[in-house]
N, C-alpha and C. Protein backbone atom coordinates (compact mmCIF):
# COMPACT_ATOMS: atom_id res chain seq x y z
N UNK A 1 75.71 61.10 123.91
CA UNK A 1 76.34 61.95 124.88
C UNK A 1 76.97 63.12 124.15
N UNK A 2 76.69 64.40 124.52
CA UNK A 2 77.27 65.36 124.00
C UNK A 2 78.96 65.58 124.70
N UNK A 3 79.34 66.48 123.44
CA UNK A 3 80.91 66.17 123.47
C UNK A 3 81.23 67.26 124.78
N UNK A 4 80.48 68.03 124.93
CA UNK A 4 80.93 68.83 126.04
C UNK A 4 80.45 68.81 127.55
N UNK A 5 80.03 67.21 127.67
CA UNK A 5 79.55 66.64 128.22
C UNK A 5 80.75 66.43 129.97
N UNK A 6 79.73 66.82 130.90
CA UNK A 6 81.07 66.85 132.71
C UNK A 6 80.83 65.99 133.82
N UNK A 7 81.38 65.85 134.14
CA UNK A 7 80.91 64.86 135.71
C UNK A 7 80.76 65.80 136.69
N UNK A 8 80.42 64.87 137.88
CA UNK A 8 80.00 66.01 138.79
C UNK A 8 81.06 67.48 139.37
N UNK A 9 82.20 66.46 139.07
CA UNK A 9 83.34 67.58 139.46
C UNK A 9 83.70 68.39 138.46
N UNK A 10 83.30 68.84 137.68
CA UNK A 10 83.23 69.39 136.30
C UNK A 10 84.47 68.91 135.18
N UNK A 11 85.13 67.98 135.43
CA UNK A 11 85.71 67.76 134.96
C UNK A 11 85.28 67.01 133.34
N UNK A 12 85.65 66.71 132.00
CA UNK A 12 84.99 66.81 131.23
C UNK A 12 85.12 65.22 130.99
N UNK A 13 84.02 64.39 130.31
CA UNK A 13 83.83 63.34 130.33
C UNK A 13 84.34 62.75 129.25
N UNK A 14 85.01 62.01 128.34
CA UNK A 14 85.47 61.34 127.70
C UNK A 14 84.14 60.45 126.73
N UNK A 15 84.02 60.41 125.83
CA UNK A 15 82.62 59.74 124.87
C UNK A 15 82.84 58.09 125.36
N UNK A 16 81.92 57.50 125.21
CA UNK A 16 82.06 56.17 125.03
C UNK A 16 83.03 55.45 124.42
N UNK A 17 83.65 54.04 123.96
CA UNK A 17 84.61 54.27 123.40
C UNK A 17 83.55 53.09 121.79
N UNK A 18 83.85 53.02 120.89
CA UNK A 18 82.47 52.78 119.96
C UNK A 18 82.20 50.91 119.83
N UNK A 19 81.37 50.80 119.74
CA UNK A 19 81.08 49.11 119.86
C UNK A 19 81.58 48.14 119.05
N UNK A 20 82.04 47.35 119.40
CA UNK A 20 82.78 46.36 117.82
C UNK A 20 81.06 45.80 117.28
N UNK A 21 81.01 45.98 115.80
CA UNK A 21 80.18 45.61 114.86
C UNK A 21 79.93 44.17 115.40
N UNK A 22 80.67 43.08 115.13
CA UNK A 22 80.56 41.41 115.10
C UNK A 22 79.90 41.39 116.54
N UNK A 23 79.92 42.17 117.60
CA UNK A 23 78.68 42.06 119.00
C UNK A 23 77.83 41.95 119.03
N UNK A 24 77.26 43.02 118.03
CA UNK A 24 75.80 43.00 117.47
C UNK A 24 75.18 41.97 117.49
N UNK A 25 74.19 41.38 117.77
CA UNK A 25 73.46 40.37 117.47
C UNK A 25 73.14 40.37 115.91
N UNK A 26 72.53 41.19 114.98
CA UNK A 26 71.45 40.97 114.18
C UNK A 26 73.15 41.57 112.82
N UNK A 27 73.79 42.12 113.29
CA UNK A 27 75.04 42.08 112.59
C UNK A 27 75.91 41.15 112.29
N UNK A 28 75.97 40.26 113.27
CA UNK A 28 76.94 39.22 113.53
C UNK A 28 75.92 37.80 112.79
N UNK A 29 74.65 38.25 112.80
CA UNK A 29 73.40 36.72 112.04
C UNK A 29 73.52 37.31 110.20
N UNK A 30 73.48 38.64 110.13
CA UNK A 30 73.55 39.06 108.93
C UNK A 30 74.70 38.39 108.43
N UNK A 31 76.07 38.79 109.07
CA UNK A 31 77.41 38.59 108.22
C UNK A 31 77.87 37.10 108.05
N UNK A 32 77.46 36.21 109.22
CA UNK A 32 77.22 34.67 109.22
C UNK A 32 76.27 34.62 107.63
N UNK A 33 75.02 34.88 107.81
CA UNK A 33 74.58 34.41 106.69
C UNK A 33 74.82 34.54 105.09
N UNK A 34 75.54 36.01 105.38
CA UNK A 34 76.21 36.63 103.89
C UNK A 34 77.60 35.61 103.50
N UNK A 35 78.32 35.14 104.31
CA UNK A 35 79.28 34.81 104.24
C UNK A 35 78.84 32.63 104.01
N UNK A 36 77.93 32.47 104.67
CA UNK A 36 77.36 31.47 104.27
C UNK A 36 77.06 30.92 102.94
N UNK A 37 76.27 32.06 102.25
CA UNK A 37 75.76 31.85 101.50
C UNK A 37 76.65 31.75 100.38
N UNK A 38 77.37 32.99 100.41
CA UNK A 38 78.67 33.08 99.30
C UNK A 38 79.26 31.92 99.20
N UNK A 39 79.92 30.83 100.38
CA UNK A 39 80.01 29.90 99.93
C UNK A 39 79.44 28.95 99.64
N UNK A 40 78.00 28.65 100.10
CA UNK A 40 77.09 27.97 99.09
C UNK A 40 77.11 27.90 98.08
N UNK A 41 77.34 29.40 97.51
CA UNK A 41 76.88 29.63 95.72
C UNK A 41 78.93 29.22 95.35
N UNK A 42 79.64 29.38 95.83
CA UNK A 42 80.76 28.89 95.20
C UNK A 42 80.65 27.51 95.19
N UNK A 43 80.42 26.51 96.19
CA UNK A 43 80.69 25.22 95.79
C UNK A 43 79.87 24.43 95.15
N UNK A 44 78.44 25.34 95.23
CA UNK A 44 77.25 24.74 94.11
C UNK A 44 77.89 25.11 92.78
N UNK A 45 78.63 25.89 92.29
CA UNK A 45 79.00 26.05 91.20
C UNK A 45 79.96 25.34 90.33
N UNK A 46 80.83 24.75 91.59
CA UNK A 46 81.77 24.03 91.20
C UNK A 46 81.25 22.51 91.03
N UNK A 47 80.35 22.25 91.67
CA UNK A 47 79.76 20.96 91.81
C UNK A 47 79.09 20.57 90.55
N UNK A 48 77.99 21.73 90.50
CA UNK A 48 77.79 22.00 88.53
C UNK A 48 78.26 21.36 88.13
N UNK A 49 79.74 21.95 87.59
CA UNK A 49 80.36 21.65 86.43
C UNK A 49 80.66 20.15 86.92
N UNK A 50 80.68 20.09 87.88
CA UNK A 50 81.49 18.16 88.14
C UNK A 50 80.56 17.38 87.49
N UNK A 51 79.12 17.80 88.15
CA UNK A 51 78.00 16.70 87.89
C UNK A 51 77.61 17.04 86.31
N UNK A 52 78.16 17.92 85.36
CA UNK A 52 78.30 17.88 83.60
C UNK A 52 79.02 17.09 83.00
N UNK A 53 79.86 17.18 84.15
CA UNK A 53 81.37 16.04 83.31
C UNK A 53 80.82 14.83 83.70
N UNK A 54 80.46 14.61 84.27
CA UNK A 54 80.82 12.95 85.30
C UNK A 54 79.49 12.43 84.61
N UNK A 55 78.35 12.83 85.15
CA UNK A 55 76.86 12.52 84.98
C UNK A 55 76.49 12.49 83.28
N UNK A 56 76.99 13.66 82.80
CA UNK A 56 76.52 13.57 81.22
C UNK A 56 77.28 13.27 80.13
N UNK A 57 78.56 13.03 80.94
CA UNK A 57 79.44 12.85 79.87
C UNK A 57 80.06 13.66 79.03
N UNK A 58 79.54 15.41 79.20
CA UNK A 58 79.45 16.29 78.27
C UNK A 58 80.85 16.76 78.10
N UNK A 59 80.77 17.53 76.38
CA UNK A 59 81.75 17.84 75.73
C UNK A 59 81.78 18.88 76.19
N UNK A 60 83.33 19.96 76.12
CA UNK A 60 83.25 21.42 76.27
C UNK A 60 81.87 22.13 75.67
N UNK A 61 81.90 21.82 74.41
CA UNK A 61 80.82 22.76 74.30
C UNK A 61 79.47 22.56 75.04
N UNK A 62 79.08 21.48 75.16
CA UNK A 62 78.31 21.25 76.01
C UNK A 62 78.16 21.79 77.50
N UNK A 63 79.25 21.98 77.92
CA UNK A 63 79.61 22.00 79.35
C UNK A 63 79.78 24.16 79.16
N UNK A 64 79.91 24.98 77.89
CA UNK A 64 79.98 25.92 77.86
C UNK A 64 78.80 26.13 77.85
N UNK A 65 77.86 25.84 76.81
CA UNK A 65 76.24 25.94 76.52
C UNK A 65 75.62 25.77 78.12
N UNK A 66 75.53 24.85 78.62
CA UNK A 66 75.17 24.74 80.10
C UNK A 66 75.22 25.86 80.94
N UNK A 67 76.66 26.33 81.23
CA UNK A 67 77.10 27.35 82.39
C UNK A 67 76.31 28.33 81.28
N UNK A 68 76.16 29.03 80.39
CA UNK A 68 75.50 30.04 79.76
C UNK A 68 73.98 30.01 80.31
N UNK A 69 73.74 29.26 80.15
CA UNK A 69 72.42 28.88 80.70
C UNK A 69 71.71 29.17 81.65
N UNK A 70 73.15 28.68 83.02
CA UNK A 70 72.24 28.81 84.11
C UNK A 70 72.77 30.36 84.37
N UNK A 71 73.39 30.86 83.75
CA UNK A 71 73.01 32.40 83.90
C UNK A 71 71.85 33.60 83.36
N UNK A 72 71.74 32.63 82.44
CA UNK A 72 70.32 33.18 81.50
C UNK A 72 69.20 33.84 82.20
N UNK A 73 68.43 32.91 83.58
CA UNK A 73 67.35 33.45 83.63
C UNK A 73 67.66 34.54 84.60
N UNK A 74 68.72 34.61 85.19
CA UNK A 74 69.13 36.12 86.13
C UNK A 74 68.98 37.26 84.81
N UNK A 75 69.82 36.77 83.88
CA UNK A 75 70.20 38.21 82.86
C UNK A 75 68.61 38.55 82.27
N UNK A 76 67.44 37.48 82.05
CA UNK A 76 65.99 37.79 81.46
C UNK A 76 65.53 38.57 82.35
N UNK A 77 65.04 38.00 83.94
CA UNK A 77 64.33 38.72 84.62
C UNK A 77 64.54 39.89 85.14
N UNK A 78 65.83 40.38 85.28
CA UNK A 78 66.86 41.46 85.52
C UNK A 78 66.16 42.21 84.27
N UNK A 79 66.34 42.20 82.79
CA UNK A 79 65.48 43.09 81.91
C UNK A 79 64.25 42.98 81.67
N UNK A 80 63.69 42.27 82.23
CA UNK A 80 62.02 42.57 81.96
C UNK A 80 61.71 42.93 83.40
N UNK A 81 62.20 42.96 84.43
CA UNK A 81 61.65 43.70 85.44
C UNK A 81 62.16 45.61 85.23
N UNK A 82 62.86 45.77 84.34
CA UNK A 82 63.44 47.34 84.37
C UNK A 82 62.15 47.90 83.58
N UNK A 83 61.53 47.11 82.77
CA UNK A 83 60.42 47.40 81.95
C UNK A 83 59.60 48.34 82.40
């Protein structure tokens, strides 16, 4: 609607007033799933480290070497895809 937009009595029309975002359908499935997921990846992380201690018995260093690890193949494929 243009801003200089009249009704029939010429009086001037006022814009819409703007939509709340979370209405959206495909906004409101996006931010559910973003927000989902984030905590997926937090409590899988934490769970990690439980199932190092508990399951393997492992020493700090062990349990440091590990978490290094499972960051590893993000930091490889991240530089050989810039290639």
């Amino acid at each position: 609607m243009r801003d200089d937009a009249k009704d029939p009595d010429g009086e001037r029309v006022p814009p819409p007033p703007p939509r709340e975002i979370l209405r959206l359908p495909a906004f409101a499935f996006f931010w559910s799933a973003t927000t989902l997921r984030a905590f997926g990846g937090a409590i899988a992380g934490v769970a990690f480290q439980i199932l190092i201690v508990t399951v393997l018995n492992a020493t700090p260093v062990q349990i440091s070497v590990l978490s290094a690890l499972s960051v590893a193949p993000t930091s490889c494929s991240d530089s050989s895809s810039a290639r």
